[in-house]
PDB file of N, CA and C in Angstrom:
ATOM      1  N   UNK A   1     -97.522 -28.162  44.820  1.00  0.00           N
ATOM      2  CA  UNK A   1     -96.223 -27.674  44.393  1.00  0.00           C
ATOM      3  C   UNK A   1     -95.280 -27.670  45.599  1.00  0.00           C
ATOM      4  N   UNK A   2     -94.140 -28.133  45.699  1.00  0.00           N
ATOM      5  CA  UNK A   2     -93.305 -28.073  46.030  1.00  0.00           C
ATOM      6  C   UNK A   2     -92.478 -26.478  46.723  1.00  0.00           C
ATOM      7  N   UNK A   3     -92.086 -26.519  47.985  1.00  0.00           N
ATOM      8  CA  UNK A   3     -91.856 -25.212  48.336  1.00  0.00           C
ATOM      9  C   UNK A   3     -89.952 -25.483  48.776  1.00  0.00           C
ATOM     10  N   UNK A   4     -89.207 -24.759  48.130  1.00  0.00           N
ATOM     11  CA  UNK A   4     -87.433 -24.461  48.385  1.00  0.00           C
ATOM     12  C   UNK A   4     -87.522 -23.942  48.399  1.00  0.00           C
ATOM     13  N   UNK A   5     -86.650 -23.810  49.821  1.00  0.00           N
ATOM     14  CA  UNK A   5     -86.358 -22.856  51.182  1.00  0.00           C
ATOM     15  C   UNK A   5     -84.923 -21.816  50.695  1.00  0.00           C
ATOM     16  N   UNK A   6     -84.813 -20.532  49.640  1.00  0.00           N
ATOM     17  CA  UNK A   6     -83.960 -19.825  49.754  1.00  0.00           C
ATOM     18  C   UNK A   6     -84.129 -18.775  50.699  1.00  0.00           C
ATOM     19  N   UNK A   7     -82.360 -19.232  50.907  1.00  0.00           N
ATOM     20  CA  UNK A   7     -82.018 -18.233  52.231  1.00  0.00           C
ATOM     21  C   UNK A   7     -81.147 -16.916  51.717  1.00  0.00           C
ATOM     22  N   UNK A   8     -80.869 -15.512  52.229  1.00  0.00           N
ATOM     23  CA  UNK A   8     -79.226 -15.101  51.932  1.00  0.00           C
ATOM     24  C   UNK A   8     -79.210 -14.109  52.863  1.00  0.00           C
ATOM     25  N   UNK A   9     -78.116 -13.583  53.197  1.00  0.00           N
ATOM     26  CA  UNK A   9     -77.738 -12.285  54.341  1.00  0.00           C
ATOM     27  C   UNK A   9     -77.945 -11.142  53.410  1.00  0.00           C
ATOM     28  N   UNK A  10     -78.273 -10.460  54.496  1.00  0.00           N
ATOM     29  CA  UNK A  10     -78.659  -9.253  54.157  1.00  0.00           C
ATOM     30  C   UNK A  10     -78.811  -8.103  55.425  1.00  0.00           C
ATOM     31  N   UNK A  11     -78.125  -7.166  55.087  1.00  0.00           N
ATOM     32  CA  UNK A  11     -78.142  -6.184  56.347  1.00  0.00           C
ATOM     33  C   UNK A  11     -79.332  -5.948  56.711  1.00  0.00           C
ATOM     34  N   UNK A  12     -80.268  -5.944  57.917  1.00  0.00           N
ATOM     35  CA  UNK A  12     -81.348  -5.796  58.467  1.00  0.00           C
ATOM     36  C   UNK A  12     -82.205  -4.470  58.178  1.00  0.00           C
ATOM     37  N   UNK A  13     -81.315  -3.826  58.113  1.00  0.00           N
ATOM     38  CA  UNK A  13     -82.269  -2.445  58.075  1.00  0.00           C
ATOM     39  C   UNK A  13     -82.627  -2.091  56.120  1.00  0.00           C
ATOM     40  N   UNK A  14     -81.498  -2.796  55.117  1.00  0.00           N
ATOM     41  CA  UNK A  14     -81.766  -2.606  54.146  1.00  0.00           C
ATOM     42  C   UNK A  14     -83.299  -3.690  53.817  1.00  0.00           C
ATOM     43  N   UNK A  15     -83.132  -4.876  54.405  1.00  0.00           N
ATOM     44  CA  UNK A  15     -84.416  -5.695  54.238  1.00  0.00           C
ATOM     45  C   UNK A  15     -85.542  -4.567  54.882  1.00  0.00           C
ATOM     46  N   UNK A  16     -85.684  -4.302  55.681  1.00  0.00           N
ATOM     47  CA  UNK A  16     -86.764  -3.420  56.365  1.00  0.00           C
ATOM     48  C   UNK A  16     -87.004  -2.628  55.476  1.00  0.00           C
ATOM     49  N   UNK A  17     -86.226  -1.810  55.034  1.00  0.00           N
ATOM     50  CA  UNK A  17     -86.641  -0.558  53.981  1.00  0.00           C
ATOM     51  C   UNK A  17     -87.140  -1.448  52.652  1.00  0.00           C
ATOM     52  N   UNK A  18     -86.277  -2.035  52.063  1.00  0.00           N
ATOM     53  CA  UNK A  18     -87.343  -2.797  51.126  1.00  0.00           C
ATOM     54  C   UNK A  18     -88.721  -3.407  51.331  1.00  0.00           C
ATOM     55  N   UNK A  19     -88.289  -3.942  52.144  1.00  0.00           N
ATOM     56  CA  UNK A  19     -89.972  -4.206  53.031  1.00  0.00           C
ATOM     57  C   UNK A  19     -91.083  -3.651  52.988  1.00  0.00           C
ATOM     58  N   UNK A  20     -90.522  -2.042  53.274  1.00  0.00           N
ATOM     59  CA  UNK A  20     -91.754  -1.306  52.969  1.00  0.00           C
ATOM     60  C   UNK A  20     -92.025  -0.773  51.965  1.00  0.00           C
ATOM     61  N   UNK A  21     -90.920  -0.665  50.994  1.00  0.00           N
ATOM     62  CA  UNK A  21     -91.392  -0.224  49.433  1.00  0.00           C
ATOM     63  C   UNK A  21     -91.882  -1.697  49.159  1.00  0.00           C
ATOM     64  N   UNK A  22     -91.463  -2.944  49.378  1.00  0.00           N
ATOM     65  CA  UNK A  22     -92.534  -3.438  48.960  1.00  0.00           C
ATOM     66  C   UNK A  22     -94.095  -3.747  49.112  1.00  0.00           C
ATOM     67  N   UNK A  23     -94.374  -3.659  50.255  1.00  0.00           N
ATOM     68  CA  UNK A  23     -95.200  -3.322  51.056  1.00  0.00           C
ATOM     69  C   UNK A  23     -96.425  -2.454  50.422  1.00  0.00           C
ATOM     70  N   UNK A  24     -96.110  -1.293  49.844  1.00  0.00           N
ATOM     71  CA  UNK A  24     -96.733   0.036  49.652  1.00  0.00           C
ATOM     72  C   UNK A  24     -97.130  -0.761  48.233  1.00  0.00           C
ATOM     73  N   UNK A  25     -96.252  -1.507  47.739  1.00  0.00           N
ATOM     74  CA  UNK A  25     -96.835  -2.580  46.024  1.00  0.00           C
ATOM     75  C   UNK A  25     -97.918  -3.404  46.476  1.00  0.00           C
ATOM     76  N   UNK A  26     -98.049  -3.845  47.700  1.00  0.00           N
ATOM     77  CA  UNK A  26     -98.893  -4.965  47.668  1.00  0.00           C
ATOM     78  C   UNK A  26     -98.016  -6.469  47.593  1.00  0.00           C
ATOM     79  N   UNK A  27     -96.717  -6.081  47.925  1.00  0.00           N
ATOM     80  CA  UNK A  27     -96.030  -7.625  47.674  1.00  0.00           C
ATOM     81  C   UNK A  27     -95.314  -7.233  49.120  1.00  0.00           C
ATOM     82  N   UNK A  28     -94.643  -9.128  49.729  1.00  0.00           N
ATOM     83  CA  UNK A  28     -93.941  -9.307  50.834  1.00  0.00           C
ATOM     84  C   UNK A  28     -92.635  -9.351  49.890  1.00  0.00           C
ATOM     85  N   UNK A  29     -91.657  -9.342  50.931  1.00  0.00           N
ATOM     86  CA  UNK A  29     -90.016  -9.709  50.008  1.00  0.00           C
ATOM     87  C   UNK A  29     -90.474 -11.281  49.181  1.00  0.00           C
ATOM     88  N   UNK A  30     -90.782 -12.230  50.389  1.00  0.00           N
ATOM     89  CA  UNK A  30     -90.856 -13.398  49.636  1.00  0.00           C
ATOM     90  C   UNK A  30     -91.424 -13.279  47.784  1.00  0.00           C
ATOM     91  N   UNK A  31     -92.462 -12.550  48.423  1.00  0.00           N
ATOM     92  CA  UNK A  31     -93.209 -12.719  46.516  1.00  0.00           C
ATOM     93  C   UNK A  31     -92.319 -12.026  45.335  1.00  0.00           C
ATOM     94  N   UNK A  32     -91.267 -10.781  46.118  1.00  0.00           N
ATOM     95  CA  UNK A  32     -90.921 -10.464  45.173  1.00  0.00           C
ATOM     96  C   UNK A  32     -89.545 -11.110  44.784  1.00  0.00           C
ATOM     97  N   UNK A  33     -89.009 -11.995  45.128  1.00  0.00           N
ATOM     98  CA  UNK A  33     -87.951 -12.415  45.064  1.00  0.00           C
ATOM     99  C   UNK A  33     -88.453 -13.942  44.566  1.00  0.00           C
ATOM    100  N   UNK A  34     -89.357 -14.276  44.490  1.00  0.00           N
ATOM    101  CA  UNK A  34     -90.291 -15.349  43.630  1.00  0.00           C
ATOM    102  C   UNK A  34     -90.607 -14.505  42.327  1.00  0.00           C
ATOM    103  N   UNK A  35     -91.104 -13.781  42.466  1.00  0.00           N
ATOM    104  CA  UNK A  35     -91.457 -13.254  40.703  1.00  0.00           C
ATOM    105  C   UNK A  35     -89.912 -12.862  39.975  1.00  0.00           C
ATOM    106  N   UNK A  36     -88.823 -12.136  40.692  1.00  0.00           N
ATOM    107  CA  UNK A  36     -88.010 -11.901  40.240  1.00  0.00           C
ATOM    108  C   UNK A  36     -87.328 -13.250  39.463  1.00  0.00           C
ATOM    109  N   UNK A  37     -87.101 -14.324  40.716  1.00  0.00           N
ATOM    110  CA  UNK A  37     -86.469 -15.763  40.145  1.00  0.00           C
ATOM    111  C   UNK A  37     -87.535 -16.047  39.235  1.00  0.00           C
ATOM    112  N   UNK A  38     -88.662 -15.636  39.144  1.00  0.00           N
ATOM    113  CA  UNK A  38     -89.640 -16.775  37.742  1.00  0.00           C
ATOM    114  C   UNK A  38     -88.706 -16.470  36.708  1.00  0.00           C
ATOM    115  N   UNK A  39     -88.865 -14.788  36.440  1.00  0.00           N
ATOM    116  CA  UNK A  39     -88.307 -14.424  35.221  1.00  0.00           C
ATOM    117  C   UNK A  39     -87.239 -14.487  34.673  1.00  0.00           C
ATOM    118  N   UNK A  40     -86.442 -14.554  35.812  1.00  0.00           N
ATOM    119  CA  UNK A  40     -85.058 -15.173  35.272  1.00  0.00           C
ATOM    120  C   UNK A  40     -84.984 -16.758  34.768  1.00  0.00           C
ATOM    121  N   UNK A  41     -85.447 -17.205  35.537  1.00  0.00           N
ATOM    122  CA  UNK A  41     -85.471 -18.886  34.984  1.00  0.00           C
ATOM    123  C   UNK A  41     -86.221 -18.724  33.518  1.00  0.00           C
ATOM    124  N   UNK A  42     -87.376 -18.016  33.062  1.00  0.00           N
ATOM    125  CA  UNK A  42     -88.242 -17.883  31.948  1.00  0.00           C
ATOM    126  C   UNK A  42     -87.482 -17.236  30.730  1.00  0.00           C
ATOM    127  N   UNK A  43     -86.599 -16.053  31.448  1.00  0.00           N
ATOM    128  CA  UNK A  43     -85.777 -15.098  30.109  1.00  0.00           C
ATOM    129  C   UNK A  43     -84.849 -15.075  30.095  1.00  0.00           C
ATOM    130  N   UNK A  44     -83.959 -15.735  30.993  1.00  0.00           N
ATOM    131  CA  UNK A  44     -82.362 -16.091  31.101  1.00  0.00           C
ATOM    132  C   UNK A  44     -81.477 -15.009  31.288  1.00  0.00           C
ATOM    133  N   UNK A  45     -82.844 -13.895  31.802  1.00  0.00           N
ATOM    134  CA  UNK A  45     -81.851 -12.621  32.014  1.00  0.00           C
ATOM    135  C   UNK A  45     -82.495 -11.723  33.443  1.00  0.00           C
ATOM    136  N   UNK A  46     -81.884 -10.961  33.642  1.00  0.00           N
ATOM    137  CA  UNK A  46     -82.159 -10.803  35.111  1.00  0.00           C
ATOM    138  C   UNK A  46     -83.441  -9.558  34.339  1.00  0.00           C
ATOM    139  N   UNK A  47     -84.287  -9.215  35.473  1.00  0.00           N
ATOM    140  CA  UNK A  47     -85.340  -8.313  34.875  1.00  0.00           C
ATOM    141  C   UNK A  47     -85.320  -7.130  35.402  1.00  0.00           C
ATOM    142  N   UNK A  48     -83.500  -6.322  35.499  1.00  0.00           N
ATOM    143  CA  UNK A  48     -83.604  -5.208  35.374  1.00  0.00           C
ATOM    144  C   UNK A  48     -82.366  -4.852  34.850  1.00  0.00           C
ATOM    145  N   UNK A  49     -82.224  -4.126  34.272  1.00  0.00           N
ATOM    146  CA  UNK A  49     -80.078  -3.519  33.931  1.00  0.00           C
ATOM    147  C   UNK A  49     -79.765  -3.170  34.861  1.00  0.00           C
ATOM    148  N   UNK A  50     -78.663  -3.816  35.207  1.00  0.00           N
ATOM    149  CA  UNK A  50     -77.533  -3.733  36.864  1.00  0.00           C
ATOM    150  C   UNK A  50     -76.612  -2.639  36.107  1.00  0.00           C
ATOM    151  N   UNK A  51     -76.811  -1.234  36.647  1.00  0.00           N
ATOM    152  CA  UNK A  51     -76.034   0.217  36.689  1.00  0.00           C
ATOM    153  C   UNK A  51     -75.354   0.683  37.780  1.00  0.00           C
ATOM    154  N   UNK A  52     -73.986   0.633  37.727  1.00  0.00           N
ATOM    155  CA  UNK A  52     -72.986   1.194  38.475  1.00  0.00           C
ATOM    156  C   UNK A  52     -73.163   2.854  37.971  1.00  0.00           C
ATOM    157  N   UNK A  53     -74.518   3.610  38.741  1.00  0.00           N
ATOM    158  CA  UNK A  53     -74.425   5.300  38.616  1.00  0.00           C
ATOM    159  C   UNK A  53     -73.207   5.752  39.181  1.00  0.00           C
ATOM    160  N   UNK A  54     -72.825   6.614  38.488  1.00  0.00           N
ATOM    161  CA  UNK A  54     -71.946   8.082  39.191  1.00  0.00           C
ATOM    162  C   UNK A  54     -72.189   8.785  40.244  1.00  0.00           C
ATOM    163  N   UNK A  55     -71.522   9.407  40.761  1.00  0.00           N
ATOM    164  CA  UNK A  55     -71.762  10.090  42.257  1.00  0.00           C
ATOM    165  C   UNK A  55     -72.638  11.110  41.522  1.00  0.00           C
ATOM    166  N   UNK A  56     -72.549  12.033  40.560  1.00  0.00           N
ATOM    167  CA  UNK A  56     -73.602  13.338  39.979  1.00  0.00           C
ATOM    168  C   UNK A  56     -74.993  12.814  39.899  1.00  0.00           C
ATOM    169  N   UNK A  57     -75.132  11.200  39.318  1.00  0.00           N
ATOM    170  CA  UNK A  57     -76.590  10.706  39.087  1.00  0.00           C
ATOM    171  C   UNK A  57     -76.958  10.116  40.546  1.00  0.00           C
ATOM    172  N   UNK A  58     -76.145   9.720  41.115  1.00  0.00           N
ATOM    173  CA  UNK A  58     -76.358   9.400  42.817  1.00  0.00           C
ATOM    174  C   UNK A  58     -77.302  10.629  43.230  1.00  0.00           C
ATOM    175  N   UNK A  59     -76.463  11.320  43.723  1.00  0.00           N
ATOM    176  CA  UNK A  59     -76.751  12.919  44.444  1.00  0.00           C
ATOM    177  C   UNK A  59     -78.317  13.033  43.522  1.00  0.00           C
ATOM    178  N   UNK A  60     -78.598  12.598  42.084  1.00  0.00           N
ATOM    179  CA  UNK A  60     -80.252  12.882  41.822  1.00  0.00           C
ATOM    180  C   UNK A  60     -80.937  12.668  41.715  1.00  0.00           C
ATOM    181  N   UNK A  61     -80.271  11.294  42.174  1.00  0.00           N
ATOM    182  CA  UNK A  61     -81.285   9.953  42.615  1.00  0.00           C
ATOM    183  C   UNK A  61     -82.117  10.534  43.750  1.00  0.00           C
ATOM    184  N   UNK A  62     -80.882  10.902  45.005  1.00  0.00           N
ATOM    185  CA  UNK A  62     -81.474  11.084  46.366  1.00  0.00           C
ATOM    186  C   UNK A  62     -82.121  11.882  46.136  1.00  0.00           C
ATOM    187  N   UNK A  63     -81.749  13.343  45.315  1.00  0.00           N
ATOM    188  CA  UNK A  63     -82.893  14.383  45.316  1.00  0.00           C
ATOM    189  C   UNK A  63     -83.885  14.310  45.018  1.00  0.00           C
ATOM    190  N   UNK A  64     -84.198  13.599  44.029  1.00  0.00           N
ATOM    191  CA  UNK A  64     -85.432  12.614  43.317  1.00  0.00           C
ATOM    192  C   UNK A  64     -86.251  12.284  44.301  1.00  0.00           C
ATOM    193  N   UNK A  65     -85.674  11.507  45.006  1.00  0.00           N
ATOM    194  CA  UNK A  65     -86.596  10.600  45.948  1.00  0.00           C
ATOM    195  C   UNK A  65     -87.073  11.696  47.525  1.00  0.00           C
ATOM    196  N   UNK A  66     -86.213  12.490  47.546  1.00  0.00           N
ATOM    197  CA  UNK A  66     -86.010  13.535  48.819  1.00  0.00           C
ATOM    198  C   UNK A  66     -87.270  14.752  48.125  1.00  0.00           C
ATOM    199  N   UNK A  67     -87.578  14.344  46.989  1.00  0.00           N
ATOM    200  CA  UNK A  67     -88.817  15.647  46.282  1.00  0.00           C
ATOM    201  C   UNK A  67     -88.130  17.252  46.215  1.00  0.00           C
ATOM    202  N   UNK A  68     -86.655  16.670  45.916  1.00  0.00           N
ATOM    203  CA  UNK A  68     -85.837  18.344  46.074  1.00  0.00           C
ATOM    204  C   UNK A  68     -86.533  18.628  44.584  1.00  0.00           C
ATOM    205  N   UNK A  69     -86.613  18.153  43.388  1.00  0.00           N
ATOM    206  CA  UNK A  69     -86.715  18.537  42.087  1.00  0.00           C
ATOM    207  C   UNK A  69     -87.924  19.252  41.578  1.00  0.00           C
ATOM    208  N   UNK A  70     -87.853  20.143  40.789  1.00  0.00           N
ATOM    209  CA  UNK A  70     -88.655  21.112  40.541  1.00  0.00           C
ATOM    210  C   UNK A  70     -89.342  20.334  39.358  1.00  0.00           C
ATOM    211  N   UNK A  71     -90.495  20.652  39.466  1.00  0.00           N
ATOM    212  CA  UNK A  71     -92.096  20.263  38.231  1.00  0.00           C
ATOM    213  C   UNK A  71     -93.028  21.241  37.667  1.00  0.00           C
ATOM    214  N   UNK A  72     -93.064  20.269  36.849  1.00  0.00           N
ATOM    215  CA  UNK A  72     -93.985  21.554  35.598  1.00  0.00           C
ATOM    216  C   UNK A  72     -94.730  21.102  35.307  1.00  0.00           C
ATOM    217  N   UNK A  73     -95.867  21.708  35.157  1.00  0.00           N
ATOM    218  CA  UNK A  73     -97.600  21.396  34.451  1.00  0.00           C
ATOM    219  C   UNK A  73     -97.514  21.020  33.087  1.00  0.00           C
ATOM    220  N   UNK A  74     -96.365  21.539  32.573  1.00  0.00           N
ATOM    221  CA  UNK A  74     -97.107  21.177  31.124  1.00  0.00           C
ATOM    222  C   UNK A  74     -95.053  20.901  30.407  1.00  0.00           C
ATOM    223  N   UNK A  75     -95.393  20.664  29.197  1.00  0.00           N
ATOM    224  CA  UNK A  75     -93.971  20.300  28.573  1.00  0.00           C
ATOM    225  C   UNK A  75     -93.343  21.650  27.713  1.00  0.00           C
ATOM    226  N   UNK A  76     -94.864  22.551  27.397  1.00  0.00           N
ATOM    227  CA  UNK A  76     -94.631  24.267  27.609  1.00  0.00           C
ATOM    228  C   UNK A  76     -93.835  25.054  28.519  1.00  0.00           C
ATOM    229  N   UNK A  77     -94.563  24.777  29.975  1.00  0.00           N
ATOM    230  CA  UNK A  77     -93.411  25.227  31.175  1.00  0.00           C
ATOM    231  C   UNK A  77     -91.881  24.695  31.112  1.00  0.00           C
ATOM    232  N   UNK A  78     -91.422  23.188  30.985  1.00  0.00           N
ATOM    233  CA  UNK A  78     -90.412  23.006  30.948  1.00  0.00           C
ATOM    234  C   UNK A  78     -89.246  23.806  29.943  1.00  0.00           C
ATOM    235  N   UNK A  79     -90.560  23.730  28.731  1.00  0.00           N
ATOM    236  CA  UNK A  79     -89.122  23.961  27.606  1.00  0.00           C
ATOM    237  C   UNK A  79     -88.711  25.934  27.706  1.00  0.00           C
ATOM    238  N   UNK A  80     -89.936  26.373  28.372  1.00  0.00           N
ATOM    239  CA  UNK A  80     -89.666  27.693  28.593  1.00  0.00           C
ATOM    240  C   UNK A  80     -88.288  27.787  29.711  1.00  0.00           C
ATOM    241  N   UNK A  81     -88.718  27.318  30.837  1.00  0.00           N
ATOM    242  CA  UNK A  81     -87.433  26.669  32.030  1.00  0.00           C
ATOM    243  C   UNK A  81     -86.372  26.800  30.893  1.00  0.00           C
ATOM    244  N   UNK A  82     -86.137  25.230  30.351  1.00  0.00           N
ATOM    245  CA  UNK A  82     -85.049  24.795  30.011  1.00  0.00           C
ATOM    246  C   UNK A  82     -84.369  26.335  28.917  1.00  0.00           C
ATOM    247  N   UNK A  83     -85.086  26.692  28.369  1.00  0.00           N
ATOM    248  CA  UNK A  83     -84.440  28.248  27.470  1.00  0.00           C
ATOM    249  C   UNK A  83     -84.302  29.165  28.436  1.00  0.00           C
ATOM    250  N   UNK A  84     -84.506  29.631  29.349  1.00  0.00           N
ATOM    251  CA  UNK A  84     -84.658  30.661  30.095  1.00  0.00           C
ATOM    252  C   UNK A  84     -82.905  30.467  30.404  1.00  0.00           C
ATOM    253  N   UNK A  85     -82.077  29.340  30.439  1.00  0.00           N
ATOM    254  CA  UNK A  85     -81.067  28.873  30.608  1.00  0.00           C
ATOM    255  C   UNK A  85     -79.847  29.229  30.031  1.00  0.00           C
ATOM    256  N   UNK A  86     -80.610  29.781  28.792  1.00  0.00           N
ATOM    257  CA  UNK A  86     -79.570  29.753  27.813  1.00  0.00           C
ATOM    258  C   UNK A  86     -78.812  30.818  27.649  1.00  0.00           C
TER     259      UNK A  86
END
């Protein structure tokens, strides 16, 4: 098989950080930017929904990922949480 050479810019430190989330998958950028192009060439659609979030879903994104967000054992605990609200 035949190997084409895609290139594109990209700020250095954002490649690095992807790098290592990809990394932690078991994939290099290359592979994932090969599986990504398969599927597009295969489904004629990109294989994720491109979302312009809000600054409110921003801010819980980061918290999300920062482990600020609070968890519950069971879907009991939550819905007690979520009434305790009211």
């Amino acid at each position: 098989m035949a190997n084409a050479l895609v290139q594109t810019r990209i700020d250095p430190a954002l490649k690095e950080e992807a790098a290592t989330v990809l990394a932690a998958m078991g994939l290099t950028v290359s592979e994932a930017v090969r599986l990504m192009l398969t599927r597009v060439a295969r489904e004629g659609t990109l294989p994720f929904e491109p979302l312009i979030p809000n600054e409110a879903t921003i801010a819980a994104m980061r918290e999300a990922r920062a482990g600020g967000l609070r968890r519950f054992d069971s879907v009991t605990t939550l819905m007690t949480d979520l009434d305790a609200d009211d």
